[in-house]
N, C-alpha and C. Protein backbone atom coordinates (compact mmCIF):
# COMPACT_ATOMS: atom_id res chain seq x y z
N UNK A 1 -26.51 32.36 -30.43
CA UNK A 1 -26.43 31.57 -29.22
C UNK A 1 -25.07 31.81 -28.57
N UNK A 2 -24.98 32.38 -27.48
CA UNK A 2 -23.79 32.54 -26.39
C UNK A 2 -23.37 31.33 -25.86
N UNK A 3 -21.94 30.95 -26.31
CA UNK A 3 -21.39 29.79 -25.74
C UNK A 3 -20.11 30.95 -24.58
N UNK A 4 -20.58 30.33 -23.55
CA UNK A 4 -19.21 30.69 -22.65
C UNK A 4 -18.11 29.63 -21.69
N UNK A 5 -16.94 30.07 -21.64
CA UNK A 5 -16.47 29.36 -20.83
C UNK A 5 -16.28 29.73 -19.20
N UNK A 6 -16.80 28.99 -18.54
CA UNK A 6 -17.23 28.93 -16.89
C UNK A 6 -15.78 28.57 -16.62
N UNK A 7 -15.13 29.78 -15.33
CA UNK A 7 -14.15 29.48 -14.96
C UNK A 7 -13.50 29.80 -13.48
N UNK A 8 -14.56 31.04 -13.01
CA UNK A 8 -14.88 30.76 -11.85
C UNK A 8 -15.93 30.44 -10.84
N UNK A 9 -15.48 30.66 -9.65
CA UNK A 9 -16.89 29.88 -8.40
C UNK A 9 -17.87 30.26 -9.09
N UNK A 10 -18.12 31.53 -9.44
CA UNK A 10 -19.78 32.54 -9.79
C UNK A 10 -20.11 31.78 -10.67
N UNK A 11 -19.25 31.26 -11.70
CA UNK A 11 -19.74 30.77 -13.34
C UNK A 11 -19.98 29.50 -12.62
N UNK A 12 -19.31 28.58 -12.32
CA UNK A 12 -19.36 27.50 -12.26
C UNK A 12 -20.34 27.26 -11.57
N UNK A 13 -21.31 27.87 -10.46
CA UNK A 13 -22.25 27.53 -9.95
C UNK A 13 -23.22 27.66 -10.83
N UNK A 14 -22.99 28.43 -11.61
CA UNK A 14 -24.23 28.84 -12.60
C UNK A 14 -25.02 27.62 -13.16
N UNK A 15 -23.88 26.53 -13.24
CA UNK A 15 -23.91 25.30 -14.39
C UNK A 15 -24.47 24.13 -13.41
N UNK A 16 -24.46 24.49 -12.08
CA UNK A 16 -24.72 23.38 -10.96
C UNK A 16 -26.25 22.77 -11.19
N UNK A 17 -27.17 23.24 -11.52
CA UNK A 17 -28.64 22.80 -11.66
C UNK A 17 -28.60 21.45 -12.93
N UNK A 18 -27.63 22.39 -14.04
CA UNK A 18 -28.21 21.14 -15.34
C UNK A 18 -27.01 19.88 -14.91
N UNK A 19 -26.16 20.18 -14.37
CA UNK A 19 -24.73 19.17 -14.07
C UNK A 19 -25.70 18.43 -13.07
N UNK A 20 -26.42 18.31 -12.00
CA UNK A 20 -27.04 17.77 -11.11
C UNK A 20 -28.09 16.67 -12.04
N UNK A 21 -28.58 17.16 -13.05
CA UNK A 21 -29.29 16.21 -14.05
C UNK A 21 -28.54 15.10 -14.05
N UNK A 22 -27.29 15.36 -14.93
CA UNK A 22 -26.10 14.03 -15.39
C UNK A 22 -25.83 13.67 -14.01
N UNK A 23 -25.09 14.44 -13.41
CA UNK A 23 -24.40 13.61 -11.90
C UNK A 23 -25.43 13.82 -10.72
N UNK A 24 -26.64 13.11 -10.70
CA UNK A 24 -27.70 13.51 -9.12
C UNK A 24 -26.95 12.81 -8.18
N UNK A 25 -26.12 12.59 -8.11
CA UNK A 25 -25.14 12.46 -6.58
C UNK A 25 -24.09 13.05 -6.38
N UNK A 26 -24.22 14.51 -7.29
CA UNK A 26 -23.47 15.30 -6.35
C UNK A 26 -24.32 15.96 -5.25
N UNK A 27 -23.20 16.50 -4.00
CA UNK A 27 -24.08 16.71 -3.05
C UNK A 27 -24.39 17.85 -2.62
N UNK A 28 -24.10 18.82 -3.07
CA UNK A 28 -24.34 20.35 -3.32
C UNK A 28 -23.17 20.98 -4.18
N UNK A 29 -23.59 22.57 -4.10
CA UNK A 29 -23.03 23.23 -4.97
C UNK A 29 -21.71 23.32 -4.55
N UNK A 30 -20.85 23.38 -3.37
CA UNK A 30 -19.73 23.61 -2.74
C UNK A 30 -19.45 22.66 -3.31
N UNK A 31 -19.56 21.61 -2.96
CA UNK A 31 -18.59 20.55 -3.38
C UNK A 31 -18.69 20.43 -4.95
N UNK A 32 -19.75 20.59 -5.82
CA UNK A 32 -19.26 20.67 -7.37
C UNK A 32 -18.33 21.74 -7.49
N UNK A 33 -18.54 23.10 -7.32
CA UNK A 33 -17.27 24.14 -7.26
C UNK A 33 -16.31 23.39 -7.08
N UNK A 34 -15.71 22.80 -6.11
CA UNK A 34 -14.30 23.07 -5.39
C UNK A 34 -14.02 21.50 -6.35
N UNK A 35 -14.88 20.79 -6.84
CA UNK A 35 -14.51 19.10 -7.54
C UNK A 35 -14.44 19.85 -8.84
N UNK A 36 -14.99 20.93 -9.22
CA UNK A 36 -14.44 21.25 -10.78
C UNK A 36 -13.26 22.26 -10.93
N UNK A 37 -13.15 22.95 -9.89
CA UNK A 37 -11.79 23.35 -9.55
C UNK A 37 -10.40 22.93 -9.82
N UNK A 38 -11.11 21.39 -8.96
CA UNK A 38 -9.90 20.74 -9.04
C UNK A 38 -9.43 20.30 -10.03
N UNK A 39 -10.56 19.59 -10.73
CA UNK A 39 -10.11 19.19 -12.31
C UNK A 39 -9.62 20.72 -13.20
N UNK A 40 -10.04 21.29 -13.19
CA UNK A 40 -9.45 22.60 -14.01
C UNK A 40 -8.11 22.63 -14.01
N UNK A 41 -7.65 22.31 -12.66
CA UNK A 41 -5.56 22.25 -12.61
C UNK A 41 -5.43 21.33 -13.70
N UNK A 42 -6.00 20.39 -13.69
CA UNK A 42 -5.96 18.67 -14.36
C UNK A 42 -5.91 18.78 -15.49
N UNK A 43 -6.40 20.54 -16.42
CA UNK A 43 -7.09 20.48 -17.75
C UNK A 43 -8.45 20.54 -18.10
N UNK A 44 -9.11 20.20 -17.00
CA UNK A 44 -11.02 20.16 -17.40
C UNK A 44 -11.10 21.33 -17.71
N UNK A 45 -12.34 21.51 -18.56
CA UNK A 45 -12.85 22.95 -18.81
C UNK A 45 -14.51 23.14 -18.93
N UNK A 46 -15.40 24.12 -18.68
CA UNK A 46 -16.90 23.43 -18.98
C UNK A 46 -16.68 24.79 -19.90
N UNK A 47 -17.99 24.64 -20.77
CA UNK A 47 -18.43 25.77 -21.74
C UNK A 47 -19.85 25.58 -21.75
N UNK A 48 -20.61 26.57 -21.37
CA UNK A 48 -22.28 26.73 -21.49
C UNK A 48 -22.78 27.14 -22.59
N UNK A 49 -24.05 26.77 -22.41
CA UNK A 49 -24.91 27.33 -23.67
C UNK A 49 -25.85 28.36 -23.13
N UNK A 50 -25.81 29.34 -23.30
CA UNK A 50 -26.62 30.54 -22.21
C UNK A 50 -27.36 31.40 -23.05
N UNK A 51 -28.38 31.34 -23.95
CA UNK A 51 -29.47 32.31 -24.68
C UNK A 51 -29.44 33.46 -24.14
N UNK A 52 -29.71 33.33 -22.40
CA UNK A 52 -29.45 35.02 -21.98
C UNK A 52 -28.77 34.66 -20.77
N UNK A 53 -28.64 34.23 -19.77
CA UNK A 53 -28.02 34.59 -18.59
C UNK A 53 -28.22 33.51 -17.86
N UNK A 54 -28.94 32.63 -17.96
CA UNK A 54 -29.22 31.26 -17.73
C UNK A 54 -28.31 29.98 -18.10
N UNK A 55 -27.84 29.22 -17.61
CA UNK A 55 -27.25 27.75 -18.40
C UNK A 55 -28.52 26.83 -18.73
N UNK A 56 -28.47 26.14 -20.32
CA UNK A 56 -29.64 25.57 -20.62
C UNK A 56 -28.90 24.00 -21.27
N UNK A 57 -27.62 24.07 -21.27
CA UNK A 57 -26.72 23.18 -21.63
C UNK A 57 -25.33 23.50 -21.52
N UNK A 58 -24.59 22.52 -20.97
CA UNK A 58 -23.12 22.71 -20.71
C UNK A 58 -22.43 21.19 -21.57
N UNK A 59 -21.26 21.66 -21.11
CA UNK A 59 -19.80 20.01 -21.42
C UNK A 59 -18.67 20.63 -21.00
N UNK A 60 -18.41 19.74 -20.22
CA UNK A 60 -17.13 19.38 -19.65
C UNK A 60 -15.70 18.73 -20.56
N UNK A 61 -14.83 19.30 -20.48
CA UNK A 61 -14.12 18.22 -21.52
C UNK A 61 -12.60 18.55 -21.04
N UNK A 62 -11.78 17.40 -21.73
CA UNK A 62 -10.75 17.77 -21.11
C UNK A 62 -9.36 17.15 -22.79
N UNK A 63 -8.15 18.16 -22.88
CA UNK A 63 -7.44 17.71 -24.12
C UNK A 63 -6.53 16.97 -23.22
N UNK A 64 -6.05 15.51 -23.84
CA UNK A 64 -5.21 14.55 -22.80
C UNK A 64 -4.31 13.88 -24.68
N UNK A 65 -3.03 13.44 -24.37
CA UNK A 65 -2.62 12.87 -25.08
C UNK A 65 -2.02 11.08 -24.43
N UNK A 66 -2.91 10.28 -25.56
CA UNK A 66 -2.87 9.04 -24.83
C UNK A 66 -1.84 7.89 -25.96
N UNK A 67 -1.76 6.76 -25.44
CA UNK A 67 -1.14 6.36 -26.59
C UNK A 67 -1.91 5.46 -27.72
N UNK A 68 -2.88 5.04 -26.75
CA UNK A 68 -4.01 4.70 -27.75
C UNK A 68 -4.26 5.51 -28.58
N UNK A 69 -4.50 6.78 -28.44
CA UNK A 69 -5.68 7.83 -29.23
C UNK A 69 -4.68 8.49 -29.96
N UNK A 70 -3.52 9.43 -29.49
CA UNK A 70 -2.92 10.30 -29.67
C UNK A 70 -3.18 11.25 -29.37
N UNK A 71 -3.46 12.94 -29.56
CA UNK A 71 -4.05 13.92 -28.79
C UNK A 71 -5.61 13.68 -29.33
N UNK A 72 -6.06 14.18 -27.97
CA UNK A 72 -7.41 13.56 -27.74
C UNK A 72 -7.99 14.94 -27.22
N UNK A 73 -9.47 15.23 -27.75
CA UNK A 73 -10.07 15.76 -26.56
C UNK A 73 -11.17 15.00 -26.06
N UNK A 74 -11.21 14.53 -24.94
CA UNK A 74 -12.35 13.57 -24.17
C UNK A 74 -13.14 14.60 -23.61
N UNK A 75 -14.57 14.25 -23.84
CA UNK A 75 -16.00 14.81 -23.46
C UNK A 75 -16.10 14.13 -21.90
N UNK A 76 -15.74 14.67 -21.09
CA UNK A 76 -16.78 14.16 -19.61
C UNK A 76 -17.73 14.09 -19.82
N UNK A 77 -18.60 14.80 -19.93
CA UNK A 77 -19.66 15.42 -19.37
C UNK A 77 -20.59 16.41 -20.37
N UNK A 78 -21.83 16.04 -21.11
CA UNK A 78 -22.36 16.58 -22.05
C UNK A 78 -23.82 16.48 -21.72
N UNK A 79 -24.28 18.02 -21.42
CA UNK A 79 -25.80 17.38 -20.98
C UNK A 79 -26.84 18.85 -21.09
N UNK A 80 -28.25 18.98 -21.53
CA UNK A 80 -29.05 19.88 -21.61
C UNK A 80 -29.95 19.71 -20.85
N UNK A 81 -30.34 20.71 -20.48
CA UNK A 81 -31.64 20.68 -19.29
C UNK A 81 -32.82 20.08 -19.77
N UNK A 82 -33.40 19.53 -18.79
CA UNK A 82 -34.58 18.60 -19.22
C UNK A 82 -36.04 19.24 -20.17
N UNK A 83 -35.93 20.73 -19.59
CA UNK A 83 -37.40 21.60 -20.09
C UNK A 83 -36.23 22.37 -21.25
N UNK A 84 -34.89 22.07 -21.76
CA UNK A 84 -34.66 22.66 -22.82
C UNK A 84 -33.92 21.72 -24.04
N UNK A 85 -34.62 20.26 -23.93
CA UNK A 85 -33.75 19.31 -24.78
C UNK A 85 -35.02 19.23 -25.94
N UNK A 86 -34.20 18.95 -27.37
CA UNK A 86 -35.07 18.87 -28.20
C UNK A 86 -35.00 20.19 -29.19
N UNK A 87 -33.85 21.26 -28.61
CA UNK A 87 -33.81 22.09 -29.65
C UNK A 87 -32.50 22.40 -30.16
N UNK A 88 -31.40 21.20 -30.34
CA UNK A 88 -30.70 21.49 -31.12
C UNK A 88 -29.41 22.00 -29.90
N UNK A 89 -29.63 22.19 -28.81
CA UNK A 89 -28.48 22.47 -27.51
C UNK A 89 -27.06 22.02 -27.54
N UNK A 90 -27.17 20.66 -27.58
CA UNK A 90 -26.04 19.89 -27.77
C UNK A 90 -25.58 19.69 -28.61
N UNK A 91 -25.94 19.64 -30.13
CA UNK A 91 -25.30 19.59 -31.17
C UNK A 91 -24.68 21.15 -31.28
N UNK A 92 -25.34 21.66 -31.18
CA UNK A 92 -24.15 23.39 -30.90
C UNK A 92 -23.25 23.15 -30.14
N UNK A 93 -23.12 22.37 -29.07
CA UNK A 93 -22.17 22.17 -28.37
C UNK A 93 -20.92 21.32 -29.00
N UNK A 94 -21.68 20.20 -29.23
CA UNK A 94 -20.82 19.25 -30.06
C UNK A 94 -19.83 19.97 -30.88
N UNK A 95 -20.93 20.75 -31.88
CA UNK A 95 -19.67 21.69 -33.29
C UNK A 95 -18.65 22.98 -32.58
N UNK A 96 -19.29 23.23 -31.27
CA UNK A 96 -18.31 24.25 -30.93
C UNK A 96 -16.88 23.10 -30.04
N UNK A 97 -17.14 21.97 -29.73
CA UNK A 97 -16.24 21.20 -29.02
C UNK A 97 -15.16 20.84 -30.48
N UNK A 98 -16.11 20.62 -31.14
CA UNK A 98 -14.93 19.67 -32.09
C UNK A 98 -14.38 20.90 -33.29
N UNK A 99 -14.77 22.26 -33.13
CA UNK A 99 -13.97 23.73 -33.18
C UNK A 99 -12.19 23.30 -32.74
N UNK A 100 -12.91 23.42 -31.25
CA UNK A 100 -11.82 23.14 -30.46
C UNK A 100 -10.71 22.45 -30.69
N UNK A 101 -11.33 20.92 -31.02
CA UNK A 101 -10.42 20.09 -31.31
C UNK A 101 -9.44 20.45 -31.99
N UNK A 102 -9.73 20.69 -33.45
CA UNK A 102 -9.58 21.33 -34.61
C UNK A 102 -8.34 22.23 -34.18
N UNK A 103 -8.47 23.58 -33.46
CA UNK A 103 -7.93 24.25 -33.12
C UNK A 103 -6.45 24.17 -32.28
N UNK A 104 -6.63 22.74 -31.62
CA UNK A 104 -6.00 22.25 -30.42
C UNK A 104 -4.90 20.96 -31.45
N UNK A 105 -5.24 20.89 -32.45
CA UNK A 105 -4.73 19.42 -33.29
C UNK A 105 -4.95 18.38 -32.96
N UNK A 106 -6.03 18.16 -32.58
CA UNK A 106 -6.41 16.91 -31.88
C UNK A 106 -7.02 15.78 -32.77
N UNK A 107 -6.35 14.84 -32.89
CA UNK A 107 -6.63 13.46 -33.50
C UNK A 107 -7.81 13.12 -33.35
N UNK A 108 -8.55 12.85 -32.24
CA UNK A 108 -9.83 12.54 -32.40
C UNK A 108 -10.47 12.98 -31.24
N UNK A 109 -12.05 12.84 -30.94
CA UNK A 109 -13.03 12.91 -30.24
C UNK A 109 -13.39 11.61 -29.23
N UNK A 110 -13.60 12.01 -28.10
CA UNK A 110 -13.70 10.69 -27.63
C UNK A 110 -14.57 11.19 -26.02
N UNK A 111 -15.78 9.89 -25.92
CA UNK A 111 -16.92 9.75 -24.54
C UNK A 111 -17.21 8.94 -24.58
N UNK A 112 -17.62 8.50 -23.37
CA UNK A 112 -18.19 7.87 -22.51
C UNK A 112 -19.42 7.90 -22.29
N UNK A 113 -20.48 6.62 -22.69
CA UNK A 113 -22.20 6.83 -22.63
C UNK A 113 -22.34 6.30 -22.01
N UNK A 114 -23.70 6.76 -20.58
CA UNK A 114 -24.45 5.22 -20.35
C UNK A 114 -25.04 4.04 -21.33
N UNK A 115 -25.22 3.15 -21.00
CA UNK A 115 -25.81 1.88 -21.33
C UNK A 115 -27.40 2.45 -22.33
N UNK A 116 -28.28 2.69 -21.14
CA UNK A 116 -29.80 3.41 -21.38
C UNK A 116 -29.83 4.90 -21.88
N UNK A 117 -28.64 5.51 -22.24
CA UNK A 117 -29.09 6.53 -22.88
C UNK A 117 -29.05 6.96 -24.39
N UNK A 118 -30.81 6.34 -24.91
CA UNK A 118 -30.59 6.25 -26.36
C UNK A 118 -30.48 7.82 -27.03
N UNK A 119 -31.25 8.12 -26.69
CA UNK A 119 -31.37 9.49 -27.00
C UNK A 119 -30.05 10.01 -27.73
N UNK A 120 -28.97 10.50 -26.47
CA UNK A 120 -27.51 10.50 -26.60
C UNK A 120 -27.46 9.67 -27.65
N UNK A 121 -27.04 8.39 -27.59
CA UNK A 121 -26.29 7.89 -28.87
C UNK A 121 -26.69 8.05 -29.89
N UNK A 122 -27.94 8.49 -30.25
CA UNK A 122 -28.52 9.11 -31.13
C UNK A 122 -28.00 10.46 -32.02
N UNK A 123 -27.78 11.10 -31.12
CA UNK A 123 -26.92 12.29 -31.35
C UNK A 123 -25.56 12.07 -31.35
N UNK A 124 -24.98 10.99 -30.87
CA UNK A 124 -23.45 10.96 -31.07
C UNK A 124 -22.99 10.67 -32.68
N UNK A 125 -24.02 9.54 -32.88
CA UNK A 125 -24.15 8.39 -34.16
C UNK A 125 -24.02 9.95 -35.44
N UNK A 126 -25.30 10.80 -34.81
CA UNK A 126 -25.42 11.37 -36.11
C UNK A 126 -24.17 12.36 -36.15
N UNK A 127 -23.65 12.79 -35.06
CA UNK A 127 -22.33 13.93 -34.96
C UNK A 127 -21.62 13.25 -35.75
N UNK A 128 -21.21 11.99 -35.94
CA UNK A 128 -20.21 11.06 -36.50
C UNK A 128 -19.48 10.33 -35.70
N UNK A 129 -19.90 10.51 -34.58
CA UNK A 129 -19.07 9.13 -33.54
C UNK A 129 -19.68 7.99 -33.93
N UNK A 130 -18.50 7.23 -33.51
CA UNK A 130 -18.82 5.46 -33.68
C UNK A 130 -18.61 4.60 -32.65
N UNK A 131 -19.23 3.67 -32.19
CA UNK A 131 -18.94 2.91 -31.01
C UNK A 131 -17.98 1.67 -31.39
N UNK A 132 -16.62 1.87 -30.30
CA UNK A 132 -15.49 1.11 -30.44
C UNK A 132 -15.08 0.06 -29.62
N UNK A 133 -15.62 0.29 -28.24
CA UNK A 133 -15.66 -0.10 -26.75
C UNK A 133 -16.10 -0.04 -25.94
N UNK A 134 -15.96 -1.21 -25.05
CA UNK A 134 -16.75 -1.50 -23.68
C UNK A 134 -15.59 -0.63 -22.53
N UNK A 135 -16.40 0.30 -21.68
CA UNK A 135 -15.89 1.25 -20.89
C UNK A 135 -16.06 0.54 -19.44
N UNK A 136 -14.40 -0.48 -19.14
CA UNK A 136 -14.72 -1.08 -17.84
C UNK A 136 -14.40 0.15 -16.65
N UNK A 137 -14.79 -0.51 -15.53
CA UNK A 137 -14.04 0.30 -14.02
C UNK A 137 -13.97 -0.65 -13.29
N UNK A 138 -12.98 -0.31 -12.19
CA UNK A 138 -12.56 -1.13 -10.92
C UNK A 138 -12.63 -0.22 -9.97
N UNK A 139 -13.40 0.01 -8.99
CA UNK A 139 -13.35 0.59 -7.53
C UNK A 139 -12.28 0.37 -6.45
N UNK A 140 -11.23 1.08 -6.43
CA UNK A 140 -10.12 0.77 -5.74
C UNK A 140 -10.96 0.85 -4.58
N UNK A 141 -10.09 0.00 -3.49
CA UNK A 141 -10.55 0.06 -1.60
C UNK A 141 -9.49 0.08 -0.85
């Protein structure tokens, strides 16, 4: 299984169909390009899962050192296409992320779930994540 890392416009559009699954309000492909761009200065990075030339699963992630956590790598964004979930996608992803970690010295693993997505926590539970906290937000105006 070909894991790659997407790093420019060409790649990164590649990933725009299954990213539209997780985020359906982005509003086209320009603007995911130039919004993952931006995070890339920031540290973001995506890595695909590509059998042949296709994206069938990606993640987004980014290494941040906090004082809660200590070095951290935080998962944005972890998601497999709908006609390719069920075979094991994301947990390849998972072990090639927490490679990373590993590699990077990173203290721990750390995401963000919806509420309704059992599935996911399903797969987090069994990766070995544990649920610690309620993930508030405030909408600045």
């Amino acid at each position: 299984m070909h894991i790659r890392k997407l790093t420019t416009p060409e790649e990164i559009a590649l990933s725009f169909d299954i990213f539209l699954e997780l985020r359906p309000y982005l509003p086209d492909v320009t603007f995911y390009i130039n919004q993952v761009m931006q995070q890339q200065k920031e540290g973001y990075e995506i890595i695909a899962l590509m059998p042949k030339e296709e994206v069938v699963a990606c993640a987004g992630f980014r290494i941040m050192t906090t004082l809660a956590w200590g070095k951290t790598l935080y998962i944005d964004d972890l998601i497999t296409g709908k006609k390719e979930r069920g075979k094991g996608y994301a947990q390849t992803l998972l072990h090639h992320i927490s490679s990373i970690a590993r590699e990077n010295q990173c203290a721990q693993i750390h995401l963000d779930t919806g509420y309704t997505r059992h599935t996911a926590h399903k797969l987090y539970v069994n990766h070995g994540f544990d649920f610690h906290c309620h993930h508030l937000s405030l909408k600045v105006r």
